[in-house]
Protein backbone atom coordinates (compact mmCIF):
# COMPACT_ATOMS: atom_id res chain seq x y z
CA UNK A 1 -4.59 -8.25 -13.27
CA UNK A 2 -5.33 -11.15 -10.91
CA UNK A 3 -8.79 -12.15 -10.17
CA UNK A 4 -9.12 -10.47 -6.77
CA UNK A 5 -7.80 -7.54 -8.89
CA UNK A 6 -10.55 -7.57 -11.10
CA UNK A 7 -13.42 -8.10 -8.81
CA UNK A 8 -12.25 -5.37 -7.03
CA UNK A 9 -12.88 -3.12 -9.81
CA UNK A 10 -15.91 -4.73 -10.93
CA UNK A 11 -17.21 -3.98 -7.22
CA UNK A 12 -15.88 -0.03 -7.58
CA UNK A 13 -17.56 0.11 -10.70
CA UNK A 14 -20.87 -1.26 -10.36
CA UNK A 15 -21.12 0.94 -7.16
CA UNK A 16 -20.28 4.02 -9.03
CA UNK A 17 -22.95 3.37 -11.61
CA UNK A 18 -25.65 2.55 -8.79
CA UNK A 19 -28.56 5.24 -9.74
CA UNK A 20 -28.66 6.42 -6.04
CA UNK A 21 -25.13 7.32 -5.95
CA UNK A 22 -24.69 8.92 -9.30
CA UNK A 23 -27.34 11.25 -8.35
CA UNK A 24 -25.79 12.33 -5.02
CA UNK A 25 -22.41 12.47 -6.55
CA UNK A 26 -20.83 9.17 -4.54
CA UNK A 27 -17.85 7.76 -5.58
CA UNK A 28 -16.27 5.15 -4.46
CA UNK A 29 -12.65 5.74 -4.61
CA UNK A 30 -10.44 2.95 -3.55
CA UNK A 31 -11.41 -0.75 -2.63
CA UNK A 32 -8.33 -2.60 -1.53
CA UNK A 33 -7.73 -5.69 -2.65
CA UNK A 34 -8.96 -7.40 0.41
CA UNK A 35 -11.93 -5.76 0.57
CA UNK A 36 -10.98 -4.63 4.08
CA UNK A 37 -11.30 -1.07 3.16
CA UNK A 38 -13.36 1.80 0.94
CA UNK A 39 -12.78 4.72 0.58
CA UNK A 40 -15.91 7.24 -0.67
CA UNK A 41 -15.69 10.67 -1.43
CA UNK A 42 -19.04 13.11 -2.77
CA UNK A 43 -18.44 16.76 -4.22
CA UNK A 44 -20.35 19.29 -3.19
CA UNK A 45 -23.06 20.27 -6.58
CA UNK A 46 -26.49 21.80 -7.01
CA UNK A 47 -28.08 18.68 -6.93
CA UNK A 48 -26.81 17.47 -3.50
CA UNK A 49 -27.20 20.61 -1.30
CA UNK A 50 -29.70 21.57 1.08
CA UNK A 51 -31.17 25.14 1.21
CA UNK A 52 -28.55 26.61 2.87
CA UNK A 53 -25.81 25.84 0.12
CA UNK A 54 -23.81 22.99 2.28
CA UNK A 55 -24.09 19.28 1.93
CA UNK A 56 -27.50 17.70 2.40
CA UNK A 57 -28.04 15.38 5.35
CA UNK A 58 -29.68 12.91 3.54
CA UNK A 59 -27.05 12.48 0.77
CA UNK A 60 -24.54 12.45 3.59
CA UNK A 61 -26.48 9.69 5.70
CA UNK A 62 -26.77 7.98 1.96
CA UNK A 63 -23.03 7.97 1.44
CA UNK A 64 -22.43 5.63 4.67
CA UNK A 65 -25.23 3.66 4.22
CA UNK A 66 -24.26 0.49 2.36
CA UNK A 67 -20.29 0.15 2.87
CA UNK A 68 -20.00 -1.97 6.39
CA UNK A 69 -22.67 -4.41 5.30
CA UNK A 70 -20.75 -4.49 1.75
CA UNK A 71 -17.18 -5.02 3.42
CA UNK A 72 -18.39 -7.99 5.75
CA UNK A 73 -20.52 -9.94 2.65
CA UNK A 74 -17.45 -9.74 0.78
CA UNK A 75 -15.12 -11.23 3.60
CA UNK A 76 -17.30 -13.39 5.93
CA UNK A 77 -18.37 -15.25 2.70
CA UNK A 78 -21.38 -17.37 1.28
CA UNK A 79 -22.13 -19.23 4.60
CA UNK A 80 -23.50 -15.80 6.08
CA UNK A 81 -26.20 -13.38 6.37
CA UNK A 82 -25.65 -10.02 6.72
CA UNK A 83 -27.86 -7.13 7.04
CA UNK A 84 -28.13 -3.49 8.65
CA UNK A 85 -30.23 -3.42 11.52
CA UNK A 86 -30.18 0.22 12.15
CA UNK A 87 -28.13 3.20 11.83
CA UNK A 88 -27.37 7.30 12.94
CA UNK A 89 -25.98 9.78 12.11
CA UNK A 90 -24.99 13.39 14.27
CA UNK A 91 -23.62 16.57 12.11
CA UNK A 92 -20.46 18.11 13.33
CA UNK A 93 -20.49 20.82 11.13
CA UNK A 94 -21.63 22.05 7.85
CA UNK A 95 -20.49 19.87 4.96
CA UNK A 96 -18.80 22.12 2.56
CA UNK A 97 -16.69 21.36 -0.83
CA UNK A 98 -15.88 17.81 -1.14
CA UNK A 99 -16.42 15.04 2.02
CA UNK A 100 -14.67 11.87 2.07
CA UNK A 101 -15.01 8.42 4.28
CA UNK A 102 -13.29 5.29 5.03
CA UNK A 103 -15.21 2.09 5.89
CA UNK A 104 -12.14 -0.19 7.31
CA UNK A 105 -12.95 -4.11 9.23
CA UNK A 106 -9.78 -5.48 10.45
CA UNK A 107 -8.95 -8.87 10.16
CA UNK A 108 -9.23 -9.80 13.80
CA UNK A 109 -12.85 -7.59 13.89
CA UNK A 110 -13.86 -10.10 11.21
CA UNK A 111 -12.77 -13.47 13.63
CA UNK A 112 -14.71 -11.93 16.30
CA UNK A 113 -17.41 -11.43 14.52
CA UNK A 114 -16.81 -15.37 13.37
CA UNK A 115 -16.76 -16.37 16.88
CA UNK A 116 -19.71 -14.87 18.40
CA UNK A 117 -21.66 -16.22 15.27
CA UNK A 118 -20.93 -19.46 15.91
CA UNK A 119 -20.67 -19.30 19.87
CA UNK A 120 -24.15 -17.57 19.86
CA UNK A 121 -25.70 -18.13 16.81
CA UNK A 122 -26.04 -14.46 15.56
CA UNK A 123 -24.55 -11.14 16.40
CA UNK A 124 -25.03 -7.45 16.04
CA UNK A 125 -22.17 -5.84 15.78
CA UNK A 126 -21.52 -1.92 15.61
CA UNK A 127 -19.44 -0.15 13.38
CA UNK A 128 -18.63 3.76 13.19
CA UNK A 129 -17.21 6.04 10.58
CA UNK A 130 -16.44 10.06 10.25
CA UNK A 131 -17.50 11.76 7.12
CA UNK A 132 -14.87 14.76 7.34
CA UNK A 133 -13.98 17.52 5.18
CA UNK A 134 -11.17 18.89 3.04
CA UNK A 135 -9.21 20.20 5.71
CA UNK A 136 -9.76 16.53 7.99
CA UNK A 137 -12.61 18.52 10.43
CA UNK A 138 -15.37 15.96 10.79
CA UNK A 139 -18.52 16.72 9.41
CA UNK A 140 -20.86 14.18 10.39
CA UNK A 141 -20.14 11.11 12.80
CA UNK A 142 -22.29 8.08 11.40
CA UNK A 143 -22.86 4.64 13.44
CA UNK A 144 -24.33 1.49 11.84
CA UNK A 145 -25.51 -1.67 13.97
CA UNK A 146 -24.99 -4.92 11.32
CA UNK A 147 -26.67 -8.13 12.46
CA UNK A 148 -25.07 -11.74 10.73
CA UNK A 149 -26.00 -14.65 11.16
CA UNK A 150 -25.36 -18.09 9.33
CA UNK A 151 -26.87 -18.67 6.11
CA UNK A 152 -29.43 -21.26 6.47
CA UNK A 153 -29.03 -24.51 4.00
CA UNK A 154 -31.36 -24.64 0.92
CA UNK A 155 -34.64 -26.34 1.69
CA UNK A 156 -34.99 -29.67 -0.70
């Protein structure tokens, strides 16, 4: 297995074994080996329902949360900073049985984002995703605003 193969794993793994997730049932199912795109998928159990037997917000909000920042650290590199700056979320419909996302930055999203940084010194940059269902109906609709900027040198 190549090295990108291998940190790739390494990356699936460690997120599958991150407390939060295991509790809610997250998993991440597929990184590709560019780190352009995850996939993440949570069952429906016991321990991740809401009163009313369907999918609980909060889990749902929790299994979008990390993946955008994660997918431009990995690609823009060392030289940047990049955090979440905010996010929402607005349910389509009662999360039932087993929900599934994909968290995809194209190449040319990730020279634009390049760009600006370095035309304006920082950006904030917007991303959306659609947690959906078995049966493709989207569940909840989840948008995430991700600020980068460039790392600043090491004081002496």
């Amino acid at each position: 297995m190549a090295m990108a193969g291998w940190r790739r794993l390494r990356f699936q793994v460690l997120v599958n074994l991150y407390p939060p997730y295991l509790g809610a049932g997250v998993r991440v199912t597929h990184v590709a080996d560019d780190f352009h795109a995850i996939e993440v998928r949570m069952r429906l159990h016991r321990w991740n329902q809401n009163y009313v037997g369907t999918h609980f917000g909060g889990s749902l909000f929790a299994m979008a949360d990390p993946f955008y920042m994660l997918i431009l650290i990995e690609l823009l590199g060392p030289g940047y900073t990049v955090w979440d700056k905010a996010a929402s979320i607005r349910f389509r419909r009662p999360g039932r049985g087993t929900v599934r996302a994909r968290f995809e930055v194209p190449p040319e999203r990730i020279v634009e984002i390049r760009r600006a940084v370095e035309a304006q010194g920082k950006v904030e940059t917007t991303f959306s995703v659609a947690i959906v269902d078995q049966q493709g109906e989207v569940v909840a609709e989840i948008e995430k605003l991700i600020s980068v900027r460039p790392r600043a040198a090491p004081r002496p």
